[in-house]
Protein backbone atom coordinates (compact mmCIF):
# COMPACT_ATOMS: atom_id res chain seq x y z
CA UNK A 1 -77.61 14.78 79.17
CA UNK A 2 -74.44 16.93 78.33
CA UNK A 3 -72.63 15.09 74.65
CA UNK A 4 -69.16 16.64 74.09
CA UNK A 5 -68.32 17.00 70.26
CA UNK A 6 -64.93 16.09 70.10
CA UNK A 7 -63.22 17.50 66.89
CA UNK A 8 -60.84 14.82 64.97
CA UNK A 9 -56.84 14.32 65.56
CA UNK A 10 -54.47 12.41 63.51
CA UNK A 11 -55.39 9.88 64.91
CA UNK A 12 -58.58 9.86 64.58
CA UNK A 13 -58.55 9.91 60.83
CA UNK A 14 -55.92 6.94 60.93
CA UNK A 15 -58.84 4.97 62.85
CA UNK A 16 -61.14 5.68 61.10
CA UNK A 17 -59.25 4.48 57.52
CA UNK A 18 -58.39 1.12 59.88
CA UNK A 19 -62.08 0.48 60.75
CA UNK A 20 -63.32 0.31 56.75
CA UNK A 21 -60.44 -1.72 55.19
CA UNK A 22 -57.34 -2.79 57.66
CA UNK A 23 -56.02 -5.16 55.35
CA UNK A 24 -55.15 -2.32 52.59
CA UNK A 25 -51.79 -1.18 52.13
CA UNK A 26 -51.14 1.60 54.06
CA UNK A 27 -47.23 2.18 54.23
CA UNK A 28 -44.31 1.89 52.06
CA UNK A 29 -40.70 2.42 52.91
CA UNK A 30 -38.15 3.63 50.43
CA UNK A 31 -37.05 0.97 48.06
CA UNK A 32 -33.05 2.19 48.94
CA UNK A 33 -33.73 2.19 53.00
CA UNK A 34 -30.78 -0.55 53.83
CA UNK A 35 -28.55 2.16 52.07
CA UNK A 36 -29.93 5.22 54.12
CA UNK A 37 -30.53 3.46 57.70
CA UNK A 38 -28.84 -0.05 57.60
CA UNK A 39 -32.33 -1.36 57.70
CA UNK A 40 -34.24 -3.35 55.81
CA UNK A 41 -37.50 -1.89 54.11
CA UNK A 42 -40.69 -2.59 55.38
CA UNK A 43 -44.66 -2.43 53.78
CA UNK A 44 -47.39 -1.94 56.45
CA UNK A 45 -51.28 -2.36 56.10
CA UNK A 46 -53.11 -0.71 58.31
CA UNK A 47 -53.83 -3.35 60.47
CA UNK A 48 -50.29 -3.90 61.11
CA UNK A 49 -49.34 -0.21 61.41
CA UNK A 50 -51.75 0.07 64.27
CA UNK A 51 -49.98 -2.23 66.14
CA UNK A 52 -46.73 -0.81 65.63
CA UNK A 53 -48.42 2.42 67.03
CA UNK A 54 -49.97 0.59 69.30
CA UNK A 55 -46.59 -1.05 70.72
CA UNK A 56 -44.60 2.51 70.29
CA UNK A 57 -47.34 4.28 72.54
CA UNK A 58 -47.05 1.87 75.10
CA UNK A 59 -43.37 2.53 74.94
CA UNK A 60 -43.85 5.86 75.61
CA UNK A 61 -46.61 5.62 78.34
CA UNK A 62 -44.25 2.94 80.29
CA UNK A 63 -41.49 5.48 80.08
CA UNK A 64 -43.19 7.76 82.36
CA UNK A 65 -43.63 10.75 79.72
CA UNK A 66 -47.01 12.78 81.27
CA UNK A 67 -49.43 13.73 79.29
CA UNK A 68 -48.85 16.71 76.60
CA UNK A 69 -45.09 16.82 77.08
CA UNK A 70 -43.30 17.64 73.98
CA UNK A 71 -41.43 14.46 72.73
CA UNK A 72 -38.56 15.36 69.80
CA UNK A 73 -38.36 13.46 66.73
CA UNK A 74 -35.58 13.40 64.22
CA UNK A 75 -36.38 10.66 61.37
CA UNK A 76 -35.44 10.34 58.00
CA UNK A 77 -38.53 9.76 55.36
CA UNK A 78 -39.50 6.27 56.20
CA UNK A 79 -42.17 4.68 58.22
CA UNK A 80 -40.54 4.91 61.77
CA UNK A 81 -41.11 8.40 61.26
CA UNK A 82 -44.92 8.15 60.53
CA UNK A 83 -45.42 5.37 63.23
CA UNK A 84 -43.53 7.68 65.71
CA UNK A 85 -45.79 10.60 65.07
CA UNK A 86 -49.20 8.79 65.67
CA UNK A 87 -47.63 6.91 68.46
CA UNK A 88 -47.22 9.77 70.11
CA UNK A 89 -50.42 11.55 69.59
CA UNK A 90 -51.82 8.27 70.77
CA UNK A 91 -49.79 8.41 74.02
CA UNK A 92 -50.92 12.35 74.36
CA UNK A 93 -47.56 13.72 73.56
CA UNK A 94 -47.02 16.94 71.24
CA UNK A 95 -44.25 16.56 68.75
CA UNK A 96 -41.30 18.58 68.05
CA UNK A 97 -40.13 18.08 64.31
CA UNK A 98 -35.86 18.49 63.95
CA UNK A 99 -34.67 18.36 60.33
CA UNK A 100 -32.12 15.87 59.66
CA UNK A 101 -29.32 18.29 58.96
CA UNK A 102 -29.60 19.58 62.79
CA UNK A 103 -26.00 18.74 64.62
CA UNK A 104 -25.39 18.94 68.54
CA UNK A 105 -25.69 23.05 68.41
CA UNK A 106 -29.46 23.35 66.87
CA UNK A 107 -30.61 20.19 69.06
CA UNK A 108 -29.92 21.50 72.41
CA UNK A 109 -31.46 25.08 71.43
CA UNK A 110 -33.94 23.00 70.39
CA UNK A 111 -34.85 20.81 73.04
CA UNK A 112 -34.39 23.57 75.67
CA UNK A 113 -36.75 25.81 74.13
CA UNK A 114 -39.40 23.36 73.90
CA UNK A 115 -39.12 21.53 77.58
CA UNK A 116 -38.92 18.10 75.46
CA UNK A 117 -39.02 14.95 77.81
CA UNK A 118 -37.84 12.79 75.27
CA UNK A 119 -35.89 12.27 71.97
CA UNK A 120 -36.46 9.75 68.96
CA UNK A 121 -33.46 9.73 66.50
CA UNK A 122 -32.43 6.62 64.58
CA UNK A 123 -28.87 4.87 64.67
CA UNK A 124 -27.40 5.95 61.24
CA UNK A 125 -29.05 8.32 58.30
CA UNK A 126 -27.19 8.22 55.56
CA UNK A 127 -23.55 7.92 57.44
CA UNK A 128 -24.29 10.20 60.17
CA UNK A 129 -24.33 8.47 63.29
CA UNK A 130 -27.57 10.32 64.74
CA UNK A 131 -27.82 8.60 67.83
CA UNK A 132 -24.55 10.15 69.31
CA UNK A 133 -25.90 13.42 68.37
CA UNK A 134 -28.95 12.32 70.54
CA UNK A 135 -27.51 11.42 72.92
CA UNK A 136 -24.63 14.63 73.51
CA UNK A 137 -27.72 16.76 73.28
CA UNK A 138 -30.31 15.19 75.58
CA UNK A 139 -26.78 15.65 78.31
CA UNK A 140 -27.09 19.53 77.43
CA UNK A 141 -30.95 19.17 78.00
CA UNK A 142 -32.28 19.67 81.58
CA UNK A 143 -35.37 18.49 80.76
CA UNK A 144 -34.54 14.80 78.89
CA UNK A 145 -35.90 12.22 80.32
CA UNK A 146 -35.54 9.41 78.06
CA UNK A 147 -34.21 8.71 75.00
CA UNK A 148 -35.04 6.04 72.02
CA UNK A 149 -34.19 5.19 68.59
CA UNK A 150 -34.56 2.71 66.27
CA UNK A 151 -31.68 0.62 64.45
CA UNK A 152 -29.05 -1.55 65.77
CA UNK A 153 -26.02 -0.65 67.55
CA UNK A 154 -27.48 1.86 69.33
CA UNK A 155 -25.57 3.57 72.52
CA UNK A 156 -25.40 2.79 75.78
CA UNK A 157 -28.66 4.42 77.49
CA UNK A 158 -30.54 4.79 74.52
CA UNK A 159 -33.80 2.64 74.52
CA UNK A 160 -34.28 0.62 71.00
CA UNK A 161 -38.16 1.07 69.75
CA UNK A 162 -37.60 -2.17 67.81
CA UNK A 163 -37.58 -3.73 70.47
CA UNK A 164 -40.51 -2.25 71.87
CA UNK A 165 -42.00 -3.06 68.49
CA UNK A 166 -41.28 -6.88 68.77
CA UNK A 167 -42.14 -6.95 72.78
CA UNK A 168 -46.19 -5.38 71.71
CA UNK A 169 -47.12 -4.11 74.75
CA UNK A 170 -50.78 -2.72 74.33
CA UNK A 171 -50.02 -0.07 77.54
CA UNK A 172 -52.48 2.89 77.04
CA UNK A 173 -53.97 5.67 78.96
CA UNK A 174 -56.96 7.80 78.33
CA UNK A 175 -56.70 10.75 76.08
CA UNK A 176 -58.60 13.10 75.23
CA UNK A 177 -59.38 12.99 71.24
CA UNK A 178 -60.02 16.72 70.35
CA UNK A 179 -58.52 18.79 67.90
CA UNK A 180 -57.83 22.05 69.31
CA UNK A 181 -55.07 20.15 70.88
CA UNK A 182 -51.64 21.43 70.22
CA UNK A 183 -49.85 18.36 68.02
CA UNK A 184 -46.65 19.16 66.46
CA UNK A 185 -43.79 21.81 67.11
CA UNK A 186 -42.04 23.00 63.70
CA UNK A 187 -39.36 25.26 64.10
CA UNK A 188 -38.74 28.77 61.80
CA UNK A 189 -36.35 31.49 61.69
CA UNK A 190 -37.09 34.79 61.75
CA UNK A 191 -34.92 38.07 61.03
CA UNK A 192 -35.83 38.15 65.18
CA UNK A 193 -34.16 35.15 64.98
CA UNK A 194 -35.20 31.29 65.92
CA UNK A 195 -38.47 30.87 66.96
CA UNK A 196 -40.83 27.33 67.54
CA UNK A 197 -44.13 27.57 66.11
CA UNK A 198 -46.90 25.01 67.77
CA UNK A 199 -49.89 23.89 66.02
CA UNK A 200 -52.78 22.11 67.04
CA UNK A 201 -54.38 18.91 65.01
CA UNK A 202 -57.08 21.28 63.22
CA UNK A 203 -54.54 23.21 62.07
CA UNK A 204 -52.91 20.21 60.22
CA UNK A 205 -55.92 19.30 58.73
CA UNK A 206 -56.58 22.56 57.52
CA UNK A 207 -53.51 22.57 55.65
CA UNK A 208 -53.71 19.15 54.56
CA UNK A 209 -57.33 19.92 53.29
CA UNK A 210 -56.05 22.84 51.31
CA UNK A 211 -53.72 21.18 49.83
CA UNK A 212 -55.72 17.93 48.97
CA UNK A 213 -58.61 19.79 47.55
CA UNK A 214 -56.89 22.39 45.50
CA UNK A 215 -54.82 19.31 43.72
CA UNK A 216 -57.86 17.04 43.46
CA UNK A 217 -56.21 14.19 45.14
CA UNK A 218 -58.74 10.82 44.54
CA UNK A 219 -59.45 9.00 47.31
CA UNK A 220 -57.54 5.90 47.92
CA UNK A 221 -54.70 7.45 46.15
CA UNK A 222 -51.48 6.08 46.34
CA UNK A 223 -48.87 8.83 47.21
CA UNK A 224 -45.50 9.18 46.58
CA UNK A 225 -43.91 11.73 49.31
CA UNK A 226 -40.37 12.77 48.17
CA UNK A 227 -40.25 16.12 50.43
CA UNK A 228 -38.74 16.05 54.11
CA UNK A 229 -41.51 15.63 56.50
CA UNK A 230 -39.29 18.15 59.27
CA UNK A 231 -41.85 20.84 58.69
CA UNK A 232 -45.27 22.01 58.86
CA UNK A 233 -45.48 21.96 54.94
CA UNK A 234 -43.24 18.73 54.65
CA UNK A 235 -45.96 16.71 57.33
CA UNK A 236 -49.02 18.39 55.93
CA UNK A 237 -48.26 16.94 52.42
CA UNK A 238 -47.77 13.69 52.99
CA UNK A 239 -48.84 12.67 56.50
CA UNK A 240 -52.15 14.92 56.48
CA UNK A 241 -52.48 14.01 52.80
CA UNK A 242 -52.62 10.53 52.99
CA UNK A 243 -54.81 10.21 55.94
CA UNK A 244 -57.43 12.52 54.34
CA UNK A 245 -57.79 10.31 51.20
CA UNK A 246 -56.97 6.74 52.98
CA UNK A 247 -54.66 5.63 50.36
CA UNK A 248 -51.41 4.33 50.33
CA UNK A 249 -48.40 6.71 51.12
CA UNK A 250 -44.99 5.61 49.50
CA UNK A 251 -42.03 7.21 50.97
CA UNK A 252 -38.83 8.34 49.27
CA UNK A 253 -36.22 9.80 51.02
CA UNK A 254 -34.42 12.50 49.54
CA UNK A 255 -33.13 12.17 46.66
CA UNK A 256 -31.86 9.57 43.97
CA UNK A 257 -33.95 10.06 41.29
CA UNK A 258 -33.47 6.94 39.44
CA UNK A 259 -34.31 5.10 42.87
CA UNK A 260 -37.55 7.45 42.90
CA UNK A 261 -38.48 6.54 39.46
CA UNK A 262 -38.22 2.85 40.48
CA UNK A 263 -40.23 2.60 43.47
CA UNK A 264 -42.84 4.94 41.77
CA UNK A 265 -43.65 2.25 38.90
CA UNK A 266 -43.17 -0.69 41.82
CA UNK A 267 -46.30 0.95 43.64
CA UNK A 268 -48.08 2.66 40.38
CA UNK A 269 -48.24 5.31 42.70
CA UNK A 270 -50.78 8.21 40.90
CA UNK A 271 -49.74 11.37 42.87
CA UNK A 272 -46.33 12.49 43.77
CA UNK A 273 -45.32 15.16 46.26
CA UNK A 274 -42.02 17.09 45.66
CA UNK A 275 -39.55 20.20 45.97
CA UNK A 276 -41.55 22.29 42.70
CA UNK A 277 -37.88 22.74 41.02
CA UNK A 278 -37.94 19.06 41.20
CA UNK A 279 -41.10 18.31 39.76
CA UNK A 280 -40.60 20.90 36.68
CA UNK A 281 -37.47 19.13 36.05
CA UNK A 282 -39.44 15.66 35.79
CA UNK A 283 -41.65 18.08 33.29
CA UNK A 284 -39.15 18.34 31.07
CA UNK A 285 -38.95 14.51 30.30
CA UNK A 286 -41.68 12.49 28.77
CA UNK A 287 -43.91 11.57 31.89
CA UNK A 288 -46.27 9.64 29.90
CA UNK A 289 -44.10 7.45 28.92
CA UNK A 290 -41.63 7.12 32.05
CA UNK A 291 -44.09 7.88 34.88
CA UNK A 292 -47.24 6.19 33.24
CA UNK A 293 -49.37 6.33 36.42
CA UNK A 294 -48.91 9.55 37.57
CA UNK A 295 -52.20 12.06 37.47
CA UNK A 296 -51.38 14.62 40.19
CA UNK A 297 -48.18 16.70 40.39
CA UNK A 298 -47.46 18.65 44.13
CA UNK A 299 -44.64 20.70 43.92
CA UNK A 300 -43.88 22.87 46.85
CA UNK A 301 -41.76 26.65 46.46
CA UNK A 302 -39.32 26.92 49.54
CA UNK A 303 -38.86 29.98 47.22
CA UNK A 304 -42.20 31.40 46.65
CA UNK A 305 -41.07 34.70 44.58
CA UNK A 306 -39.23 32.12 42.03
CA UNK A 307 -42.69 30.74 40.91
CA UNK A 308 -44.37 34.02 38.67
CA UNK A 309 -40.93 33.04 36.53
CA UNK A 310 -40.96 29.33 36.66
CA UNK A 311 -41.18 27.45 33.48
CA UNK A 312 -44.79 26.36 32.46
CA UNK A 313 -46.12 22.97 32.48
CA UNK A 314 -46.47 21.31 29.60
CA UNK A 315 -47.56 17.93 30.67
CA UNK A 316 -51.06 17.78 29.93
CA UNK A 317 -52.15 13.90 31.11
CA UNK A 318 -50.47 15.40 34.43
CA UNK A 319 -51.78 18.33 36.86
CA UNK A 320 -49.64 21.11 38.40
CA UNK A 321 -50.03 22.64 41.85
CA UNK A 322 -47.63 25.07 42.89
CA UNK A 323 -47.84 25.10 47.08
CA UNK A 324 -46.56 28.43 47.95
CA UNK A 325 -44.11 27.65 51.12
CA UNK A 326 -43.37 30.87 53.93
CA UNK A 327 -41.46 28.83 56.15
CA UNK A 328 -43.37 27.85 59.10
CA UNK A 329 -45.88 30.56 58.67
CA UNK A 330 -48.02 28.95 56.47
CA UNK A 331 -48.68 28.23 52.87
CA UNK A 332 -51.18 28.59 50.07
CA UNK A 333 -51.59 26.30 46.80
CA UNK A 334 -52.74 27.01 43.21
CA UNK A 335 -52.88 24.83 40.37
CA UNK A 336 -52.19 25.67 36.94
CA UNK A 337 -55.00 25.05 34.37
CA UNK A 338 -54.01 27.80 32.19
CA UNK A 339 -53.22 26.49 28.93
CA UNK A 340 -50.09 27.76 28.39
CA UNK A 341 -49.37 25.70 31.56
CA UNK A 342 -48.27 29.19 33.47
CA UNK A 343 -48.73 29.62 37.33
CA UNK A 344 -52.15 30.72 38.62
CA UNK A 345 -52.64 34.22 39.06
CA UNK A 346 -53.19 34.70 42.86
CA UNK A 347 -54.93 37.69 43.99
CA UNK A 348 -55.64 39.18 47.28
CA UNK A 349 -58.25 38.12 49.60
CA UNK A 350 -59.34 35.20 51.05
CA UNK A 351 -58.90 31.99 48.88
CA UNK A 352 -61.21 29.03 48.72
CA UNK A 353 -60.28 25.19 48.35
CA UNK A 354 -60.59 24.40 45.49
CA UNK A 355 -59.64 27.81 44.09
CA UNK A 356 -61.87 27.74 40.66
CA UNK A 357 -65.17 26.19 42.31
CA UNK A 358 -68.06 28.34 43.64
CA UNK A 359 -69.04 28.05 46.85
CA UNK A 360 -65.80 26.10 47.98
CA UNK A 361 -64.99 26.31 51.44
CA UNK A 362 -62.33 29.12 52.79
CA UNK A 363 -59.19 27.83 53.40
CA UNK A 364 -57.28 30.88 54.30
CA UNK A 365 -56.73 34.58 53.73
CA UNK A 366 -53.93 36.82 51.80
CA UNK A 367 -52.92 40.24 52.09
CA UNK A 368 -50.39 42.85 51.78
CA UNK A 369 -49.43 44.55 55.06
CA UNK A 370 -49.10 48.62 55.03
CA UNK A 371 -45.71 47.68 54.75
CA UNK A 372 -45.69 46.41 51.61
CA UNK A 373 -45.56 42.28 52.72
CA UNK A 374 -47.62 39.47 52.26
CA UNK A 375 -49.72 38.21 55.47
CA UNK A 376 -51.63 35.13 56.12
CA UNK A 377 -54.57 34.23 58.13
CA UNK A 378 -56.89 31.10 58.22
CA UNK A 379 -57.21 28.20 60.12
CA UNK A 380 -54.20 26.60 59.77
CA UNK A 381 -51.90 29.59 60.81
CA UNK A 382 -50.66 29.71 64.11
CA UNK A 383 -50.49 33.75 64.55
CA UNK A 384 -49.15 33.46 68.19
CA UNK A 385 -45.69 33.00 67.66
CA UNK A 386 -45.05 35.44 65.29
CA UNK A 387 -47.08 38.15 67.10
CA UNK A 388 -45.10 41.85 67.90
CA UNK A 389 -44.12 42.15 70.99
CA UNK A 390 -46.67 44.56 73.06
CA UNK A 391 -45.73 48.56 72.35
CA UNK A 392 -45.08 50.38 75.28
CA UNK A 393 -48.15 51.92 77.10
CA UNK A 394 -49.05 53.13 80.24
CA UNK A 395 -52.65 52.10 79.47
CA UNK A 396 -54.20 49.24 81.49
CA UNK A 397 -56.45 47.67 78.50
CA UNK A 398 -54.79 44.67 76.61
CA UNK A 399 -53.96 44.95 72.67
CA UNK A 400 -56.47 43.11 70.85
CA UNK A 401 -54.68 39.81 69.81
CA UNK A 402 -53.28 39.86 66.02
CA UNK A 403 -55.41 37.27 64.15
CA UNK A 404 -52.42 36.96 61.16
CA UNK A 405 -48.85 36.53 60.03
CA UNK A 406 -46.45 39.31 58.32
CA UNK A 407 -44.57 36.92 56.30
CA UNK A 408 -41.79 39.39 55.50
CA UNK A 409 -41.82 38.67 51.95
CA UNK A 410 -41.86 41.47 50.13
CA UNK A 411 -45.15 41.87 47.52
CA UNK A 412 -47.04 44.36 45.54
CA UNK A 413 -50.47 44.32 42.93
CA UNK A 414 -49.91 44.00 39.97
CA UNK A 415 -52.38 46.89 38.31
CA UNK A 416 -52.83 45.09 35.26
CA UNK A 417 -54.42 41.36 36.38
CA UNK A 418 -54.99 41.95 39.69
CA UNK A 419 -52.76 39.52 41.19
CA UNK A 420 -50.27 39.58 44.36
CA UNK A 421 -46.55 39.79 43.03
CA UNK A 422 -44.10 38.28 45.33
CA UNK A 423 -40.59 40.39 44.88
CA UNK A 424 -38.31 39.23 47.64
CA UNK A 425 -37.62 37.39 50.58
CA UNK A 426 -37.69 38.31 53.80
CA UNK A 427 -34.61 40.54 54.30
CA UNK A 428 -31.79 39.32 56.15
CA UNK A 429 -32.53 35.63 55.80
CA UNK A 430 -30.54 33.29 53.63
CA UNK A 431 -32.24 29.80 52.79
CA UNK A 432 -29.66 27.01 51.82
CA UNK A 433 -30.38 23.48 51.04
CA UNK A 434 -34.55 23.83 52.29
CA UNK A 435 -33.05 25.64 55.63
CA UNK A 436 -33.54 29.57 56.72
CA UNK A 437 -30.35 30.94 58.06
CA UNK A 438 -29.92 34.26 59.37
CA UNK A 439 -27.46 36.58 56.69
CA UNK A 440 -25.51 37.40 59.58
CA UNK A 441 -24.87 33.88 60.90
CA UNK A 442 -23.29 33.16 57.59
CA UNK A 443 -21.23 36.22 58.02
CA UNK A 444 -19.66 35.17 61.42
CA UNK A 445 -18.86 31.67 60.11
CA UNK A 446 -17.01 32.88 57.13
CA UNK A 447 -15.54 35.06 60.01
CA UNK A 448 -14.43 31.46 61.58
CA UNK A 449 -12.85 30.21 58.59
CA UNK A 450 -10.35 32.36 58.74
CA UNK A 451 -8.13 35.41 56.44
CA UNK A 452 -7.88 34.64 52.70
CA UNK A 453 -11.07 32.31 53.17
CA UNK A 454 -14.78 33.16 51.31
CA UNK A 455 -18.11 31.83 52.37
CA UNK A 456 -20.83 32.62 49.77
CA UNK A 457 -24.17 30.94 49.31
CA UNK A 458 -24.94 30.33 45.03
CA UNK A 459 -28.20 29.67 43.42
CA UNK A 460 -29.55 25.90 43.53
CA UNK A 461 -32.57 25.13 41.67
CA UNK A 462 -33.31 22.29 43.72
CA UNK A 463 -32.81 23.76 47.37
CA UNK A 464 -33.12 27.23 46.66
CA UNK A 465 -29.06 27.82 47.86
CA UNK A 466 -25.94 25.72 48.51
CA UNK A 467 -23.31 27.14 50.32
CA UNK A 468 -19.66 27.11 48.79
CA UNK A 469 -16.54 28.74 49.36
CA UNK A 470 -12.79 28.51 49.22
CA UNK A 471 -9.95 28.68 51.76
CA UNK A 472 -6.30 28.34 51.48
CA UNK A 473 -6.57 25.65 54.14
CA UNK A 474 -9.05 23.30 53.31
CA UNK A 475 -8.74 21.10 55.98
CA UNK A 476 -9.35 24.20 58.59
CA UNK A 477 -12.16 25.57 56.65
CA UNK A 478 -14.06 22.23 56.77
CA UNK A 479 -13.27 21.96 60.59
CA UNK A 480 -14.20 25.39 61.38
CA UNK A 481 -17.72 24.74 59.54
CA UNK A 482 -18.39 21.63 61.62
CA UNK A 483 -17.13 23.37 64.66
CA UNK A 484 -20.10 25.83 63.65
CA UNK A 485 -22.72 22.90 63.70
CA UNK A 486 -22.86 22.67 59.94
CA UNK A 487 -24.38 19.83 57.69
CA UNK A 488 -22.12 17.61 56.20
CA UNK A 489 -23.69 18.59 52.83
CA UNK A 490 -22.58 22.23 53.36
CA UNK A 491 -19.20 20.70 54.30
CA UNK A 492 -19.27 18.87 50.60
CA UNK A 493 -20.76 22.07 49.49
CA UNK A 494 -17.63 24.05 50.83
CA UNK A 495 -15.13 21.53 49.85
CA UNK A 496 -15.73 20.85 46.07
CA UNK A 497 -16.31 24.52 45.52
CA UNK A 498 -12.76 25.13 47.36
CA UNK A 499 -11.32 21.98 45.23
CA UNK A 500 -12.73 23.72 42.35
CA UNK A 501 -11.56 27.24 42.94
């Protein structure tokens, strides 16, 4: 007899967490949600978030999506977002992740690059009526089939998953539960440009497990996840997180920090996953005393050359890891034990999980290219995407595949300790507010905005960059930046800097 060994999914691990204890709590909106969607918050034990997934699959099933098409999501940090994710996998569809700040532009690009048969928004996120953005894309899209959001007052043509929720169906189909699957499409860009990156479930986990076993995250925890989930880091740390410990994962959406500090102490949640500027900022304050539950500290560098000068922690009751972020590339972690409360040195090589125990497992590789930049390989990067494209050659015998990433960030040894030095980012890139632009996109919008007008992007130490700017026609400048497909933060950004100015 022939026995296939399937290797586990997302959704596998969320079974298996049902199975032992479906009565725990497994989901926790954000205590402010009526204020961000118009909705009201929800908790979910795992018992009834399997039937929500349960009732969202069939959804998708009885919409006619085939197996392994690519179905887009754009949430905000609540649980629609996490039952969307597993519904699909459920149904056999790959995900496509689009951060919130996406307009009409970046969502068509999007969706016709990945062949996505469907789209997932919700009606309003904080003001912005995403489900008209939805909709104007999926009519740029050749290949939309169907689209579905949840909220009220959703358009005409646009399918409401609440109701699919309430209706229950148990529709399913088989799938295939293995692994090597591809799962989720994150999207990075490049000084080539925009480019989607696919992973497959293992890779997840591979992150996830790096991540949970470098910061020592108990079982059962419960987890506060105050990073946007629209990327491979942002799903691995909460998502992957909480399904490897089967906890509780408490969702905040980004960011009021006095509504953060509130929920936290509601659900005496013990770990808490955040931008790293963010978290050394709570540092600062007496944790003990405001945050009395929390034990483990996850701060993740969109900026990963920022951390060798980052302040050090000085929170003892409270661990540290700093979760090195190369946008969709990948990502290493290290947590501080020094006791000076300084970063980990990192050095070159590959890099177990956890870092400081013998005979840990491997959770990836780093080293410096010949050209002087860090690389990555290890099971949870996807090398594919970024790969060269093939040198000319009149030969007839394929180039061995590249097995690794060239992160572009500029890095040397330091001939002292030992340890990798990250110097720069990758040149010609801009990241503002968590998102990579190219430096010459920025160029041709300040272009846009007319003579007499400047378009610069300043230091943030919570997103990394904020764009501002001033115009002698302010009420040009901000509609030649939404013209452009930019964020109404960057159109605050631009404005008070103009008022300012």
């Amino acid at each position: 007899m022939i026995q296939t060994n399937t290797s586990p999914t997302l959704d596998g691990l969320f079974k298996r967490i049902l199975a032992r204890k479906p009565d725990a709590p497994a989901l926790l909106d954000p205590i402010n949600k009526q204020r961000i969607t118009g909705q009201p918050p929800r908790n979910l034990t795992f018992a009834e978030a399997d039937r929500a997934i349960t009732a969202l699959s069939a959804h998708f099933i009885e919409s006619g999506l085939p197996s392994n098409s690519v179905i887009a999501v754009q949430l905000p940090n609540t649980v629609e977002f996490v039952l969307t994710v597993l519904a699909a996998h459920r149904a056999g569809l790959v995900v496509a992740l689009f951060p919130l700040l996406w307009r009409q532009a970046e969502l068509t690009v999007a969706l016709n690059r990945t062949g996505a048969r469907a789209i997932v928004s919700m009606s309003r996120i904080d003001g912005v009526v995403h489900s008209d953005l939805a909709m104007n894309a999926a009519a740029e899209a050749f290949s939309i089939r169907h689209v579905c959001g949840f909220g009220s007052d959703l358009p005409e043509g646009m399918a409401s998953l609440d109701l699919a929720l309430s209706a229950g169906s148990t529709t399913s189909r088989s799938v295939v539960q293995d692994g090597r699957k591809a799962a989720i499409v994150s999207f990075d860009v490049t000084s080539d440009g925009f480019r989607p990156v696919p992973r497959s479930h293992l890779n997840l986990i591979a992150g996830g497990l790096a991540l949970s076993l470098e910061s020592d995250v108990p079982q059962g925890s419960t987890i506060m996840s105050a990073f946007t989930p629209s990327s491979f880091a942002g799903l691995t740390s909460s998502l992957v997180i909480w399904l490897l410990s089967g906890g509780t994962l408490a969702l905040q959406h980004p960011f009021d920090g006095d509504v953060l500090e509130q929920q936290f102490l509601e659900h005496s949640c013990d770990t808490l996953v955040a931008p790293a500027q963010l978290a050394l900022r709570l540092g600062e304050i007496d944790l003990a005393a405001r945050l009395p539950t929390l034990r483990t500290m996850i701060g993740l560098w969109r900026a990963p050359e920022q951390v060798a000068s980052s302040s050090p922690w000085t929170q003892p009751q409270v661990t540290l890891t700093d979760v090195y972020l190369f946008g969709e590339a990948g990502l290493f972690a290290a947590r501080r034990t020094a006791a000076d409360g300084a970063p980990a040195a990192v050095r070159p090589g590959p890099h177990s999980a956890p870092r400081e125990v013998p005979g840990s497992s491997i959770s990836g590789e780093i080293f410096l290219t010949p050209r002087g930049t860090l690389a990555l390989r290890g099971p949870m990067v996807s090398a594919a995407p970024y790969a060269p494209p093939p040198p000319p050659s009149d030969s007839l015998i394929a180039q061995p595949p590249r097995d690794y990433v060239d992160t572009d960030y500029a890095a040397r040894i330091d001939r002292a300790t030992g340890a990798i030095c990250i110097t720069a980012p990758p040149t010609g890139i801009m990241a503002v507010g968590g998102y990579r632009f190219l430096a010459g996109d920025l160029q041709e919008w300040a272009r846009r905005l007319g003579q007499g007008a400047l378009l610069t992007a300043l230091p943030d130490r919570l997103s990394g960059h904020r764009l501002a700017g001033r115009a002698q026609d302010n009420g040009r400048a901000r509609e030649a930046l939404a013209e452009l497909g930019l964020n109404p933060l960057m159109v605050e950004a631009f404005r008070d800097r103009a008022n300012q100015t």
